[in-house]
Protein backbone atom coordinates (compact mmCIF):
# COMPACT_ATOMS: atom_id res chain seq x y z
CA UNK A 1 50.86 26.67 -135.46
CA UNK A 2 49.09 29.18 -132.95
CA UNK A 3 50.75 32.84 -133.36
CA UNK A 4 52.45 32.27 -129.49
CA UNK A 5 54.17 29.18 -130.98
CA UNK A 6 55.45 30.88 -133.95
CA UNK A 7 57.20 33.66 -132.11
CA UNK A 8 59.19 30.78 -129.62
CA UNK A 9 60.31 29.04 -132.96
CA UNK A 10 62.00 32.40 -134.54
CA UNK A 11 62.34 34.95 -132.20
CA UNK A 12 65.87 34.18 -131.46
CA UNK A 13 66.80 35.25 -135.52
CA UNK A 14 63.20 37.06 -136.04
CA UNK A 15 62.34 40.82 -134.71
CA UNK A 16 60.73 40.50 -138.26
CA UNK A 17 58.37 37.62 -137.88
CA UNK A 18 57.42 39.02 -134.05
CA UNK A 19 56.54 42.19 -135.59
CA UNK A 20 54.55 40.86 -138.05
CA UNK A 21 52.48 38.99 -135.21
CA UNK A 22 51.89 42.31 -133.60
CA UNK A 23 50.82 43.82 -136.97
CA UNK A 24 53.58 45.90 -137.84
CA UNK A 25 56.60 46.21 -140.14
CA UNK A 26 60.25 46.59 -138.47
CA UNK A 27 62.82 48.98 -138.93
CA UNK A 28 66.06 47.34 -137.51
CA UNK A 29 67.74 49.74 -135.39
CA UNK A 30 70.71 47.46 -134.04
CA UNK A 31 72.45 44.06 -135.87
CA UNK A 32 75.27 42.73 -132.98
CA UNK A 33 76.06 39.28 -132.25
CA UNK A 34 74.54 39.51 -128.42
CA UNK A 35 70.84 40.93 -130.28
CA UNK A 36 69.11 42.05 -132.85
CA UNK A 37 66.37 45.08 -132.28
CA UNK A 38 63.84 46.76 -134.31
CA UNK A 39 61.11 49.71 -134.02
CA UNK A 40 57.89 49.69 -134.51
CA UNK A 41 55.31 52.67 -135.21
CA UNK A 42 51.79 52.16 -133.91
CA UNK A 43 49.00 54.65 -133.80
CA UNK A 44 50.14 57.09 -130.33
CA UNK A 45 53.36 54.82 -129.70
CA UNK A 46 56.50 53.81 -130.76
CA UNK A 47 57.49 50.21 -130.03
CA UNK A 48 60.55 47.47 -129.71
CA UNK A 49 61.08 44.42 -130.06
CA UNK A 50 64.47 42.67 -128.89
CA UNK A 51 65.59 39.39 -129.76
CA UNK A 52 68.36 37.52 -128.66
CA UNK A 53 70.28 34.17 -129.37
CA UNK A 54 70.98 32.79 -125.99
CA UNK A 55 68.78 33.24 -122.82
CA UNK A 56 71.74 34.31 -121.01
CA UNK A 57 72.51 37.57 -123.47
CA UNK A 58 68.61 38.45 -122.94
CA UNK A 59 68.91 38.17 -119.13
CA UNK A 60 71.59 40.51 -119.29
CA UNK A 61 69.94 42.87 -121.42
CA UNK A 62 66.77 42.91 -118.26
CA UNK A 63 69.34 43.37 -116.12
CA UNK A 64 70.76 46.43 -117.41
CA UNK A 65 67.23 47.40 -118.32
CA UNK A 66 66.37 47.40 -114.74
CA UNK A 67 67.70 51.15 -114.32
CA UNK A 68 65.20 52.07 -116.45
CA UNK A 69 62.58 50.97 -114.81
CA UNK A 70 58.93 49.31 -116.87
CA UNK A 71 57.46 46.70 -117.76
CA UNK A 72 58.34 44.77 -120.35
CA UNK A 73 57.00 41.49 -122.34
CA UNK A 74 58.97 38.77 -122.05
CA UNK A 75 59.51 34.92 -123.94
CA UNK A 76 61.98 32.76 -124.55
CA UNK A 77 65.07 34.51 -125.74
CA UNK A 78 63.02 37.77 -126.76
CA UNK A 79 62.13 40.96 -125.29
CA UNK A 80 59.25 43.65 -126.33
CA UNK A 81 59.36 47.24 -125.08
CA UNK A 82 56.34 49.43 -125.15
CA UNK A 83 53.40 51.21 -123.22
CA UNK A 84 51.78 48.71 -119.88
CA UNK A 85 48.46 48.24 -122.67
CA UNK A 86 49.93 47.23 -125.66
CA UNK A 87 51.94 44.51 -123.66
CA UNK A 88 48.77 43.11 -122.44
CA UNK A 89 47.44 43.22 -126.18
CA UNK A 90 50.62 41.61 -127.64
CA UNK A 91 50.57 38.92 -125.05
CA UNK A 92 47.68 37.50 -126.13
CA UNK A 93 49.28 36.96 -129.71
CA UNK A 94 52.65 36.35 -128.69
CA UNK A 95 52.38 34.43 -125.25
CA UNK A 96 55.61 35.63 -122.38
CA UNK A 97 54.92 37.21 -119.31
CA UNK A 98 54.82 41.02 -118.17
CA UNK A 99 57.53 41.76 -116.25
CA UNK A 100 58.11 44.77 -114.02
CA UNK A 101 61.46 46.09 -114.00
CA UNK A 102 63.49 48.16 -111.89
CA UNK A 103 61.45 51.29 -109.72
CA UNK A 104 58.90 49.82 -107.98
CA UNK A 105 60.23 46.88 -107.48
CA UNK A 106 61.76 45.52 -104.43
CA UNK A 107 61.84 47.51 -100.78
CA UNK A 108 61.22 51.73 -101.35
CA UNK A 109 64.01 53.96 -99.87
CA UNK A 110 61.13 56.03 -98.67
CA UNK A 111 61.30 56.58 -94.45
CA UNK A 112 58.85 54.45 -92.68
CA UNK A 113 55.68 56.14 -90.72
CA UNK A 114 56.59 54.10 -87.75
């Protein structure tokens, strides 16, 4: 089973077995019944990794995330958090797609130079 497979299987129950494919050792920093979500330390940045256990409570979650502004990686009913270059490094591991959210997205309420 390729590393990108193994994160779709568990990632609804697992922040632990996602962390592990990204080579680190979570410290669960919320238990509810819409997610579970744990940090990460890497060398220069901190890191997190969301999982969820319906696609509809993880939609949510980017939708409220969307203030906030980022980019984020995303799969199937899980969510990772951390700097634009470590997302493209995880990806590769963990499969998902970059998503940005929030500013910079969508029409700017700058004035036009018409």
């Amino acid at each position: 089973m390729t590393a990108a497979a193994a994160a779709g299987v568990v990632a609804p129950a697992k922040v632990e077995v996602i962390a592990g494919l990204t080579g680190c050792t979570a410290t669960i920093r919320i238990e509810a019944a819409e997610l579970r979500q744990g940090v990460c330390h890497a060398e220069g940045a901190d890191y997190l990794i969301t999982t969820f256990p319906e696609e509809r409570h993880k939609e949510t979650w980017l939708d409220a995330a969307a203030i906030y502004g980022g980019r984020y990686l995303v799969g199937s009913r899980w969510v990772v958090s951390a700097e634009p270059e470590m997302l493209t490094r995880f990806q590769a591991g963990l499969g998902g797609d970059v998503r940005q959210l929030g500013a910079g997205v969508g029409p700017s309420a700058a004035p036009s130079a018409s």
